[in-house]
N, C-alpha and C. Protein backbone atom coordinates (compact mmCIF):
# COMPACT_ATOMS: atom_id res chain seq x y z
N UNK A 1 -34.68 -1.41 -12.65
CA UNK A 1 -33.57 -1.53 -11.75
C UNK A 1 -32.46 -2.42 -12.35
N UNK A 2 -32.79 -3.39 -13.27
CA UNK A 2 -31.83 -4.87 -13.55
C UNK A 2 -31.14 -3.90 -14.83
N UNK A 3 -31.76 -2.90 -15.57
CA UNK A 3 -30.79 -2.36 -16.42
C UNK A 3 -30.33 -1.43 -16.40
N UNK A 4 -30.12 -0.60 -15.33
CA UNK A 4 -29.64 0.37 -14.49
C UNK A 4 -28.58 -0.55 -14.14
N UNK A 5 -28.22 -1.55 -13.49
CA UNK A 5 -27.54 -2.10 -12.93
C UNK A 5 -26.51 -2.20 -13.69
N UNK A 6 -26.98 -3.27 -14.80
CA UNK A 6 -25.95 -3.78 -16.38
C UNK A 6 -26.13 -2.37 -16.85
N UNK A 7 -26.35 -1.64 -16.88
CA UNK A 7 -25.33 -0.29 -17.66
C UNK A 7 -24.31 0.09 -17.08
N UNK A 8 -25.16 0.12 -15.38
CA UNK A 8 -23.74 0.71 -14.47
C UNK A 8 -22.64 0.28 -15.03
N UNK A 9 -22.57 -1.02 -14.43
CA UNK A 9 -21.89 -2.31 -14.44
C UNK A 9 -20.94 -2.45 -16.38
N UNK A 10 -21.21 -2.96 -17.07
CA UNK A 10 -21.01 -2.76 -18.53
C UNK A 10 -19.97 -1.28 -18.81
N UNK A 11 -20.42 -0.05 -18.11
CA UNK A 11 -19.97 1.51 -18.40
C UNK A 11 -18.52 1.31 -17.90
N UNK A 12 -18.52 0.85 -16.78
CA UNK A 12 -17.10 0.58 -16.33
C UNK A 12 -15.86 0.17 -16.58
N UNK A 13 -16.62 -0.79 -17.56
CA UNK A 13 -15.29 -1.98 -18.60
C UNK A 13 -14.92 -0.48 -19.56
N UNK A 14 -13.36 -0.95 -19.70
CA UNK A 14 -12.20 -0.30 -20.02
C UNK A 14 -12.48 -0.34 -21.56
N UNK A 15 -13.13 0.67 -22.32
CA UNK A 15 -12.87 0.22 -23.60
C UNK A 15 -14.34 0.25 -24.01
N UNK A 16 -15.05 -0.47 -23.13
CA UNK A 16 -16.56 0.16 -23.49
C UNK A 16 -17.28 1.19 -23.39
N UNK A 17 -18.11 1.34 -24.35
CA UNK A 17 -19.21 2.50 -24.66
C UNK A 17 -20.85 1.78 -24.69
N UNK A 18 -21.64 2.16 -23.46
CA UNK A 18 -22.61 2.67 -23.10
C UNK A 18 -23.08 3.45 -23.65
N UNK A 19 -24.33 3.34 -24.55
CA UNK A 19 -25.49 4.33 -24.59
C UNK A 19 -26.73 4.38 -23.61
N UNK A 20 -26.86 5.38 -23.24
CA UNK A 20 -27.92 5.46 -22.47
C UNK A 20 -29.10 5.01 -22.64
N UNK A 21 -30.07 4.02 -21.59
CA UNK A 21 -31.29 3.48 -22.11
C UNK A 21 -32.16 4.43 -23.13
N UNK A 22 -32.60 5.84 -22.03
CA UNK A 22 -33.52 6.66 -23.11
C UNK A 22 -32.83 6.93 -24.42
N UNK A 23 -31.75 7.22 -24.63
CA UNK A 23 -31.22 7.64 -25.92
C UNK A 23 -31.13 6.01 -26.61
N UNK A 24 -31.11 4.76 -26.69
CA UNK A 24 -31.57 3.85 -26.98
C UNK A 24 -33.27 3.63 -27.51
N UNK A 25 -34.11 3.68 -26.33
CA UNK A 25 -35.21 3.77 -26.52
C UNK A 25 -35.81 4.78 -27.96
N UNK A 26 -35.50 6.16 -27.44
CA UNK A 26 -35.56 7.34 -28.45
C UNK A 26 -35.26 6.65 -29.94
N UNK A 27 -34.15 6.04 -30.07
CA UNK A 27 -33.73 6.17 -31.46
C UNK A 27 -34.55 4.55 -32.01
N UNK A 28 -34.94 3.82 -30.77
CA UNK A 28 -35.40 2.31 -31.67
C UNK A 28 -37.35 3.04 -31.85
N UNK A 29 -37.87 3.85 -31.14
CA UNK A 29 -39.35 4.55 -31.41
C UNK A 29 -39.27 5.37 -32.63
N UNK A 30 -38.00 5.55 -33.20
CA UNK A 30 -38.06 6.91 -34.45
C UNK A 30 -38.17 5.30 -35.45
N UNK A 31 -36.70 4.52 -35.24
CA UNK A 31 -36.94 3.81 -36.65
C UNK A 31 -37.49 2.43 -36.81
N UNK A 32 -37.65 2.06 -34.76
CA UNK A 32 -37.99 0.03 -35.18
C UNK A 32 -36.72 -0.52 -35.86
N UNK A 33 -35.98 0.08 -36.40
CA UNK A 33 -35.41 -0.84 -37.19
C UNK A 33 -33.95 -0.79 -36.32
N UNK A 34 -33.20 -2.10 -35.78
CA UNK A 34 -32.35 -2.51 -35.67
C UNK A 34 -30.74 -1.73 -35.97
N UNK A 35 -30.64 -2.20 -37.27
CA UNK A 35 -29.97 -1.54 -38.43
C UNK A 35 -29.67 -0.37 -38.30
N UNK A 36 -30.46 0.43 -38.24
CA UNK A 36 -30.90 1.80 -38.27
C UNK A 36 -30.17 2.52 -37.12
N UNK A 37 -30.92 2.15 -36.19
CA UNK A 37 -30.38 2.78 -34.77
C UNK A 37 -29.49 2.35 -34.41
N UNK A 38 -28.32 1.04 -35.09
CA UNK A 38 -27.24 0.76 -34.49
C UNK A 38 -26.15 2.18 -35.14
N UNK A 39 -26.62 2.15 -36.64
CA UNK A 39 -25.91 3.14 -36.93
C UNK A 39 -25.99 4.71 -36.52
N UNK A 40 -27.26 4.76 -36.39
CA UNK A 40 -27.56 6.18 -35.87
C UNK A 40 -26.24 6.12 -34.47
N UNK A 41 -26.75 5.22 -34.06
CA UNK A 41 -26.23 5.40 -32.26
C UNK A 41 -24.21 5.26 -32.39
N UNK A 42 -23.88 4.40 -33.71
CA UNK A 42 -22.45 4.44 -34.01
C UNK A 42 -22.24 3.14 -32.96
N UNK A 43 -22.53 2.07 -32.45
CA UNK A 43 -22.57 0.98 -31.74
C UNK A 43 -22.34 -0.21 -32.87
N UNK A 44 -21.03 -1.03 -32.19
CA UNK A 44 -20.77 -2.23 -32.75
C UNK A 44 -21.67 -3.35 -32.51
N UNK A 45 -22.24 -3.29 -31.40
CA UNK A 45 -23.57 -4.64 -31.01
C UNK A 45 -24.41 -3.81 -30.37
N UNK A 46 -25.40 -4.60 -30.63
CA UNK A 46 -27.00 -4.24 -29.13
C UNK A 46 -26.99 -5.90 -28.39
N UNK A 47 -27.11 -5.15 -27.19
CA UNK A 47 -27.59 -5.84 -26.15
C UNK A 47 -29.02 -6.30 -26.48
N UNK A 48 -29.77 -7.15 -26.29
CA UNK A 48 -31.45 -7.29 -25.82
C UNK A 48 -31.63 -8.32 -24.78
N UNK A 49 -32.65 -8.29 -24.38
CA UNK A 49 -33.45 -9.29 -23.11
C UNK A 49 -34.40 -9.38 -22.69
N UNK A 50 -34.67 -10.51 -21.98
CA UNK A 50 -35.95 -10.46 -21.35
C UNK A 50 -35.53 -10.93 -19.84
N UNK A 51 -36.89 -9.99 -19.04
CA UNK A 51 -36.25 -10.82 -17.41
C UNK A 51 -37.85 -11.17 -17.27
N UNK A 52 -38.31 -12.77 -17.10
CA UNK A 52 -39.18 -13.33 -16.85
C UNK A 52 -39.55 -13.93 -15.30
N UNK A 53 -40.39 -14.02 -15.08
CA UNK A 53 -40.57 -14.71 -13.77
C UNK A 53 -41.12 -16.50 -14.32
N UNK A 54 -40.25 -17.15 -13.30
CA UNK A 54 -40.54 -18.54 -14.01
C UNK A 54 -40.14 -19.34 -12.50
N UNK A 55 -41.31 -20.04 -11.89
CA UNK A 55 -41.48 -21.11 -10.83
C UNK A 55 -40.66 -20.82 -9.79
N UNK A 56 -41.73 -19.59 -9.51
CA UNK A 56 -40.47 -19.37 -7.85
C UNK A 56 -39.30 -18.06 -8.53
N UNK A 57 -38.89 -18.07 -9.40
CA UNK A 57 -37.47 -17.42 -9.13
C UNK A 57 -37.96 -16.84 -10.58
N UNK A 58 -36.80 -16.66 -10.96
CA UNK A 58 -36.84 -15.35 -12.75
C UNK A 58 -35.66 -16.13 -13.81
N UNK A 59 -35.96 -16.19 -14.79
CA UNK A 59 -35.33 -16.64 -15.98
C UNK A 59 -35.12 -14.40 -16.80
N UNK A 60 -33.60 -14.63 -16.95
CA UNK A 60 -32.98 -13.90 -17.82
C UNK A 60 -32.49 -14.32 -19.09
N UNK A 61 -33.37 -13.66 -20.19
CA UNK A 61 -32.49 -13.99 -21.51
C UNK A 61 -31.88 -13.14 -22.30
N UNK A 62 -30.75 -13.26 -22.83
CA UNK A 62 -30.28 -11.64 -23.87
C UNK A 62 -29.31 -12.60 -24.97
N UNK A 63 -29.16 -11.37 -25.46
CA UNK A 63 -28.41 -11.66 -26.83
C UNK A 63 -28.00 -10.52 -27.40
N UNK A 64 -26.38 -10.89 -27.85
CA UNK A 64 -25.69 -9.78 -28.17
C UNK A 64 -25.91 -9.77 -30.00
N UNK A 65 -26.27 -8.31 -30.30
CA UNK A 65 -26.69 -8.75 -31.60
C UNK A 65 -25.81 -7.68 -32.53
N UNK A 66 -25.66 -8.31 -33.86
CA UNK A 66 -24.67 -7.46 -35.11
C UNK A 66 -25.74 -6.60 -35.32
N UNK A 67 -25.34 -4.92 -35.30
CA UNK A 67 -26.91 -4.28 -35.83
C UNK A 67 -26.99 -4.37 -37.13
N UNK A 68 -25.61 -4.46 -37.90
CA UNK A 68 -25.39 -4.38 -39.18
C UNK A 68 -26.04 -5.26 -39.77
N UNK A 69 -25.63 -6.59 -39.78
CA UNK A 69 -26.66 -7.87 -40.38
C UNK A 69 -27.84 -8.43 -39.52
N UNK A 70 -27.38 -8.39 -37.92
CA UNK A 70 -28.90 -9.24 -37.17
C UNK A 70 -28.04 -10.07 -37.25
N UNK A 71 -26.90 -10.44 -37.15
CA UNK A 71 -26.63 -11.74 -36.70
C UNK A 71 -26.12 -11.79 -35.13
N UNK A 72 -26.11 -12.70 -34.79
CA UNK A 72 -25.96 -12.94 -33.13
C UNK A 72 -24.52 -13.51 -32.62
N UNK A 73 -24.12 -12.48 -32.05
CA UNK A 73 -22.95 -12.53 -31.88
C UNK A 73 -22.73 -13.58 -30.05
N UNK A 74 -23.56 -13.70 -29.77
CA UNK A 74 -23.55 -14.53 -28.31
C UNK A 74 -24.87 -14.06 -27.67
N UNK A 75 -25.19 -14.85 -26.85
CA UNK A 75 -26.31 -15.02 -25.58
C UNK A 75 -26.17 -15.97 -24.73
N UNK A 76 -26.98 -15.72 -23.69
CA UNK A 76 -26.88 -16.69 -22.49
C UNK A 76 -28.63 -16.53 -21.94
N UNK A 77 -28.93 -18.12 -21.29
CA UNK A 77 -29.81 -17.73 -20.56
C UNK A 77 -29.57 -17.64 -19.09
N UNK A 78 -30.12 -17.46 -17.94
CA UNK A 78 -29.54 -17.80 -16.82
C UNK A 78 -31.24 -17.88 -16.29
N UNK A 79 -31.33 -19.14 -14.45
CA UNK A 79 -32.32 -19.19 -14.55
C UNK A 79 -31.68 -19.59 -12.70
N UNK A 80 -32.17 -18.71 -11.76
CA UNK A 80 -32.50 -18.31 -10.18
C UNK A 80 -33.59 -18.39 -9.46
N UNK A 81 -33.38 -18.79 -8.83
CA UNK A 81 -34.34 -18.70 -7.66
C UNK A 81 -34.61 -17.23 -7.30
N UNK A 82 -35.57 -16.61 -6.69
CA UNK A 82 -35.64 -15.45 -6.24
C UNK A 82 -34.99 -15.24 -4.89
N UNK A 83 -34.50 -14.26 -4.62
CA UNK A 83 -33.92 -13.75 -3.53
C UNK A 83 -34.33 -12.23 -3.12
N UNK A 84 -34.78 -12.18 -2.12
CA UNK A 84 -35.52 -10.98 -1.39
C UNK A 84 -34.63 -9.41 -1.61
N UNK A 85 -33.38 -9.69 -1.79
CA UNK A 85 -32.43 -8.47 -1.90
C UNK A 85 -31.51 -8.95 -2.88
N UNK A 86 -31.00 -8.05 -4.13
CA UNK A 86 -30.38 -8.48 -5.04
C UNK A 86 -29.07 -7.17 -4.55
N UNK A 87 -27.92 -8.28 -4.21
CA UNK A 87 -26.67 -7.78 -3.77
C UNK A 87 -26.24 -6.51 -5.03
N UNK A 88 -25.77 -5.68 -4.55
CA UNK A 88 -24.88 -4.16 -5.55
C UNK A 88 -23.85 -4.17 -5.30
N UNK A 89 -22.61 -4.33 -5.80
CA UNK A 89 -21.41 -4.13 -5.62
C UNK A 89 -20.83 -3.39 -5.81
């Protein structure tokens, strides 16, 4: 559901390009390799993350990554309390 959301969400911005999770998935199961599937896919960064559950609420981590070298172009963590309904805008 949380990356359904951030695709929605992400697809919208003016200028960005969205690849679709499965066509993501698909191309990182053919090569594992980073590198590989950034170029296959023609993408300037990958997204990655984790959504953890941590004391009560959930810790989110990601990082925007160069597919070309692996270098890290930004991340954030963020860290919530849980809430019974996660607002959609």
């Amino acid at each position: 559901m949380i990356t359904w959301l951030l695709t929605e969400r992400l697809a919208v911005i003016p200028g960005m390009r969205v690849i679709a999770e499965s066509t993501v998935r698909r191309q990182m199961l053919e090569s594992m390799d980073l590198k590989h599937a950034g170029e296959r896919l023609g993408v300037a960064a990958v997204l990655a993350g984790e959504l953890t559950r941590k004391n009560g609420g959930f810790l989110l981590q990601f990082e925007l990554i160069d597919p070309v070298d692996g270098a890290l172009i930004g991340g954030a963590m963020i860290e919530r309390a849980w809430q019974a309904s996660v607002p959609c805008e």
